[in-house]
Protein backbone atom coordinates (compact mmCIF):
# COMPACT_ATOMS: atom_id res chain seq x y z
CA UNK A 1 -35.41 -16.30 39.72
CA UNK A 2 -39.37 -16.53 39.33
CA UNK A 3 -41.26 -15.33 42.33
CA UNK A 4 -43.11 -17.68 44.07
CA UNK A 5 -47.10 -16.75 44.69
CA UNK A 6 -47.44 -15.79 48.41
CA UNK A 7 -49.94 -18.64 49.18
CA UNK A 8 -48.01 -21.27 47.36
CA UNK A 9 -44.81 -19.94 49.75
CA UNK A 10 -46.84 -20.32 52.77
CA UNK A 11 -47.96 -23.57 51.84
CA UNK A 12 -43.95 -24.98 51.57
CA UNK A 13 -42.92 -23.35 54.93
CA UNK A 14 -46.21 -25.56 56.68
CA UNK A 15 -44.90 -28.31 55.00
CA UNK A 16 -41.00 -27.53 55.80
CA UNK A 17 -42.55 -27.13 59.43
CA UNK A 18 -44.55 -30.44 59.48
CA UNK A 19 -41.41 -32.34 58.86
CA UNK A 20 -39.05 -30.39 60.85
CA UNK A 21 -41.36 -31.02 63.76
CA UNK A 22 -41.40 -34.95 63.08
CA UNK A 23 -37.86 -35.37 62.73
CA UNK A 24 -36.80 -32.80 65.73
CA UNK A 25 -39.56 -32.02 67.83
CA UNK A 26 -41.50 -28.41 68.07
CA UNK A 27 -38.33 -26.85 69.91
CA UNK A 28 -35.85 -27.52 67.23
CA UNK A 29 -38.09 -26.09 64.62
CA UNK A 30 -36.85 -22.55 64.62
CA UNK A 31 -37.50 -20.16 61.37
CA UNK A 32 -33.90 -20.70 59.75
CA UNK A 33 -34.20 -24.62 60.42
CA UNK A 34 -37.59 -24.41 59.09
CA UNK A 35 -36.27 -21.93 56.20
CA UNK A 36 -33.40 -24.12 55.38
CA UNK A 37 -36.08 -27.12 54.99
CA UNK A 38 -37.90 -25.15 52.65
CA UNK A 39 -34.75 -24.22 51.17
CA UNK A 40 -36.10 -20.75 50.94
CA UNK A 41 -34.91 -17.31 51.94
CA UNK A 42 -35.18 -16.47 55.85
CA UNK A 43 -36.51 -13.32 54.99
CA UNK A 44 -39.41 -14.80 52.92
CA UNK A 45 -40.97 -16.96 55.95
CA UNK A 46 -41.03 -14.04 57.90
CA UNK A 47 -42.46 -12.13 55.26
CA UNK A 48 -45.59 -14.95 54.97
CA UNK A 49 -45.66 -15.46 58.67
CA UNK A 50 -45.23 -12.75 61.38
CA UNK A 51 -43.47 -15.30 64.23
CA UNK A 52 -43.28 -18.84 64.43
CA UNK A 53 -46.39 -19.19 66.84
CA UNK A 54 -48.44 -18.27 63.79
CA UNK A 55 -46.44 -20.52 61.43
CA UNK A 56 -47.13 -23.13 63.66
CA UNK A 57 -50.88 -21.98 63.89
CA UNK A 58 -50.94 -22.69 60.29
CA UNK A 59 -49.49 -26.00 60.76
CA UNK A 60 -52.09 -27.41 63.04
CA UNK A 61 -54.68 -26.06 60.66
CA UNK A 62 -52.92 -27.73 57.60
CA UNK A 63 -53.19 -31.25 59.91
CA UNK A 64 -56.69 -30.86 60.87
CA UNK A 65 -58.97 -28.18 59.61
CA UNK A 66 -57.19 -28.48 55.78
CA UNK A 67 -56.89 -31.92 55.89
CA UNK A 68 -59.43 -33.49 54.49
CA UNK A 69 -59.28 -31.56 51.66
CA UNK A 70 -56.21 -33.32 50.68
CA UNK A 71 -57.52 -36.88 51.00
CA UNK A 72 -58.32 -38.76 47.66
CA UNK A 73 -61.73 -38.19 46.76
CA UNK A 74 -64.16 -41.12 47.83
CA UNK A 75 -65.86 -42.84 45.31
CA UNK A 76 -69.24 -43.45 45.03
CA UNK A 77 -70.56 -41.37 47.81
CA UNK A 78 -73.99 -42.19 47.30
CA UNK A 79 -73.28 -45.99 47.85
CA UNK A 80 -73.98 -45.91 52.07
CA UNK A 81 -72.90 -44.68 55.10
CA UNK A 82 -71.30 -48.12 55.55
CA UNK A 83 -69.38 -47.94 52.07
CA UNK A 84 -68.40 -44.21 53.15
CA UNK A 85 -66.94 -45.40 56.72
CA UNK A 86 -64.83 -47.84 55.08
CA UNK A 87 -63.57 -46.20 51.75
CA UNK A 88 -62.72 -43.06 54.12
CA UNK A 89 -61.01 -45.11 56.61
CA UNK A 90 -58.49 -46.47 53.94
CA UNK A 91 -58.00 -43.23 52.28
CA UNK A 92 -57.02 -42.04 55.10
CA UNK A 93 -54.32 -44.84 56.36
CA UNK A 94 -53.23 -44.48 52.84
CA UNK A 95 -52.33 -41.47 53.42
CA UNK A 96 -50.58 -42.28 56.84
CA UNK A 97 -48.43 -44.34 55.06
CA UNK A 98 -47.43 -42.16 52.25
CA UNK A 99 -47.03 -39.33 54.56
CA UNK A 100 -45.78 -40.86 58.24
CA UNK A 101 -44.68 -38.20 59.34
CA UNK A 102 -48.04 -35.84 59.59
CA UNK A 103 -48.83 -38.61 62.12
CA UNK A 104 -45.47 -38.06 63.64
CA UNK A 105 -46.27 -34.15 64.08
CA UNK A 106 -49.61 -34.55 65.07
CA UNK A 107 -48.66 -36.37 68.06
CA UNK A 108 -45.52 -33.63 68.81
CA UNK A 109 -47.64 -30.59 68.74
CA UNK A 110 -50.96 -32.51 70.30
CA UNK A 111 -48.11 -32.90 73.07
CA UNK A 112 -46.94 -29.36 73.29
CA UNK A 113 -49.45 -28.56 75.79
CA UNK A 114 -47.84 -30.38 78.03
CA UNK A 115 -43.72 -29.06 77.37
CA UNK A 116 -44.91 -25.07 77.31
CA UNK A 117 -44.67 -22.54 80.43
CA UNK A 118 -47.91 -22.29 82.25
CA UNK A 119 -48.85 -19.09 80.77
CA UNK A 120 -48.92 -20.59 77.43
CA UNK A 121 -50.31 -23.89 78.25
CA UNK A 122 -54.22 -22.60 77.87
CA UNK A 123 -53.19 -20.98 74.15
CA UNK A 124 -51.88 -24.75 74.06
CA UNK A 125 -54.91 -26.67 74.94
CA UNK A 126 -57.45 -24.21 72.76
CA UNK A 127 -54.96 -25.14 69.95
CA UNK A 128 -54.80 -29.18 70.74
CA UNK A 129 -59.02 -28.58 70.74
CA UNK A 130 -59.41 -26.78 67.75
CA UNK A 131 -56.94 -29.64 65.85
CA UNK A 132 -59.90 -31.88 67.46
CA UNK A 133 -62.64 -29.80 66.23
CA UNK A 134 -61.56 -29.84 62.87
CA UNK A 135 -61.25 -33.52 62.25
CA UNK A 136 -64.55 -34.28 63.83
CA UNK A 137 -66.59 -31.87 61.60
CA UNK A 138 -64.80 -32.81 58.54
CA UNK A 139 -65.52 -36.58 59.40
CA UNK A 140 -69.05 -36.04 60.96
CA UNK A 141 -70.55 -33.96 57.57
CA UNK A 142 -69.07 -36.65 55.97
CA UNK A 143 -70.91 -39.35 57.15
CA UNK A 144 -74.19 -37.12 57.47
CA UNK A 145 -73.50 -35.83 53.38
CA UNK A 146 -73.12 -39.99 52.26
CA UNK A 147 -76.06 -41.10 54.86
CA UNK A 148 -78.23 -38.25 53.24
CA UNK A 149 -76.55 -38.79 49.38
CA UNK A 150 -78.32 -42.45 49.78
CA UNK A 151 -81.26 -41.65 50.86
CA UNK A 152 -80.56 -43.26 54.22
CA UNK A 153 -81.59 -42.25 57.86
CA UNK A 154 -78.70 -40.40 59.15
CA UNK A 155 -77.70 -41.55 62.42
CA UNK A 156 -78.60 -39.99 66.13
CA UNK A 157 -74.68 -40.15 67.54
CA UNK A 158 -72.64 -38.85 64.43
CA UNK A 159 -70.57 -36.44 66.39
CA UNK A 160 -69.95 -39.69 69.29
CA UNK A 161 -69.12 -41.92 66.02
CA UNK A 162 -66.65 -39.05 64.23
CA UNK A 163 -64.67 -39.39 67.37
CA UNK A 164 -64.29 -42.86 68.05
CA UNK A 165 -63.21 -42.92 64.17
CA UNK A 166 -60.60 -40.71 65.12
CA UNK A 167 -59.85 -42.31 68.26
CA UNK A 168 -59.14 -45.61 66.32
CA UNK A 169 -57.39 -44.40 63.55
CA UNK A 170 -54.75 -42.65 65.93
CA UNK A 171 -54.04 -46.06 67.76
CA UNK A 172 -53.70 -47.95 65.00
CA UNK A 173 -50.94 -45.35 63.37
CA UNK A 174 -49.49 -44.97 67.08
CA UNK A 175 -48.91 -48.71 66.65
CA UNK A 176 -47.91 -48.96 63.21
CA UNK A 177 -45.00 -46.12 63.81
CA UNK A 178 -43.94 -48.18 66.59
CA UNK A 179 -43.82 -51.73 65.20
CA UNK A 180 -45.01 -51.39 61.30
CA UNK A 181 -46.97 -54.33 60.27
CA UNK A 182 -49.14 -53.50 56.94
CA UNK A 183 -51.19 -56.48 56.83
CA UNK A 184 -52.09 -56.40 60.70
CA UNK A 185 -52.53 -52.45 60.43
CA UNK A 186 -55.14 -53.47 57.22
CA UNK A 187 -56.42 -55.54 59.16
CA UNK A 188 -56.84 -53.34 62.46
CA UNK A 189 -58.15 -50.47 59.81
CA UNK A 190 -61.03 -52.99 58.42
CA UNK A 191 -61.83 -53.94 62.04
CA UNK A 192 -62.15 -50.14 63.37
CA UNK A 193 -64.47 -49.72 60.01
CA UNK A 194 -66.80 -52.53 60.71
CA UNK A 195 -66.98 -51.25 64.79
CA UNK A 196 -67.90 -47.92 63.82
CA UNK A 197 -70.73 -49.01 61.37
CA UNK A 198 -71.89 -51.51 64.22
CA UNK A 199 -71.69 -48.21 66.45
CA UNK A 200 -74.22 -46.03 64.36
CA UNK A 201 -77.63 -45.29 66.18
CA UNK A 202 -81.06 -44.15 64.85
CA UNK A 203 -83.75 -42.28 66.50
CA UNK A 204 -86.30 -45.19 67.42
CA UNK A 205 -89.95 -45.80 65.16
CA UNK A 206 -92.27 -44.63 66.78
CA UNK A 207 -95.97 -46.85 65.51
C-alpha cells in the first residue's frame, strides 16, 4: 500500500472531522469515528495529530483561516470593489451549497463554547474569535487588494463592512439549511451584495 504524504493525511482527517462534526455534533467525533471516516488507520491520526483538541484546532483553521484559499478564484479583480463584493459573495454561497455541511460545522464548533466545562470555555471563546479573525482579514484584504487593483479609493470602514459580509452570509445559509429555497437564497445573496456596496464609506474631500 503507497504511503500517503503526511500533509495530504492531515488534510483527510480535517475533512473526516468536518463531516463527522456536521452529522454528529463535536462530542461524537472521537479519533476512531473520525478515523473510520477517513477510512484510515487509528494509529495514523494520532501520528498527524497529538489529541483531538489539536485535530479540532486544525479544523477551525481549515473553516476560517484556510478557507479562502479554497474558494474559486474571482475573476477580473481589477473590475471594482463593487464587482469584487458580488463575484465573492456568490463564490462563496456556491460553495455553501456544494459543501453544506462546512456551514453545518461551523455553527457546531462556533457553539462549543457554550457545551464545554468552565475551565475550557475561555480556550473556547479564543478559538470561536480566532475562526472570526480569520474570515474578516481574508475578506477585508480582499476588498482593500480589488479597491486598490482599480485604482479606486479604498474605503474608511473595511474591517465594519468584512463583518457585516459575514454576518449576512451566515443568516442567509442559517436559513437556507433550515428551509432551502435556491432562488430566494440568490436572491437574499444579491440583496446582502448590493447592502454592503451601499455600506462602503470614504474619508470626506477636503477643498
Amino acid at each position: 500500500m503507497a504511503r500517503v504524504p503526511t500533509a495530504e493525511r492531515r488534510l483527510q482527517f480535517v475533512e473526516a472531522a468536518a463531516r463527522v462534526i456536521a452529522n454528529d455534533g463535536v462530542n461524537a467525533a472521537t479519533t476512531r469515528r473520525i478515523a473510520m471516516e477517513a477510512e484510515a488507520p487509528l494509529a495514523a491520526l494520532h501520528y498527524c495529530f497529538r489529541n483531538k483538541d489539536e485535530l479540532l484546532e486544525e479544523v477551525y483553521n481549515y473553516l476560517s483561516r484556510d478557507y479562502a484559499k479554497t474558494l474559486r478564484p474571482v475573476e477580473d479583480l481589477d473590475a471594482g470593489l463593487a464587482h469584487v463584493v458580488r463575484a465573492h459573495a456568490h463564490r462563496v454561497w456556491e460553495r455553501m451549497l456544494r459543501l453544506p455541511h462546512e456551514q453545518v460545522t461551523t455553527f457546531e464548533l462556533l457553539l462549543r463554547r457554550f457545551r464545554v466545562e468552565s475551565d475550557d470555555e475561555a480556550r473556547a471563546l479564543a478559538m470561536n474569535q480566532s475562526m472570526y479573525h480569520g474570515w474578516i482579514v481574508a475578506t477585508q484584504e480582499l476588498f482593500e487588494s480589488a479597491a486598490r487593483a482599480a485604482g479606486e479609493e479604498v474605503p474608511t470602514n473595511l474591517e465594519l463592512v468584512a463583518r457585516l459580509f459575514i454576518s449576512g452570509i451566515d443568516g442567509i445559509s442559517m436559513q437556507h439549511l433550515a428551509d432551502p429555497n435556491p432562488e430566494r437564497s440568490r436572491k437574499l445573496v444579491d440583496m446582502l451584495a448590493d447592502s454592503i456596496i451601499s455600506a462602503l464609506e470614504y474619508a470626506p474631500i477636503h477643498a
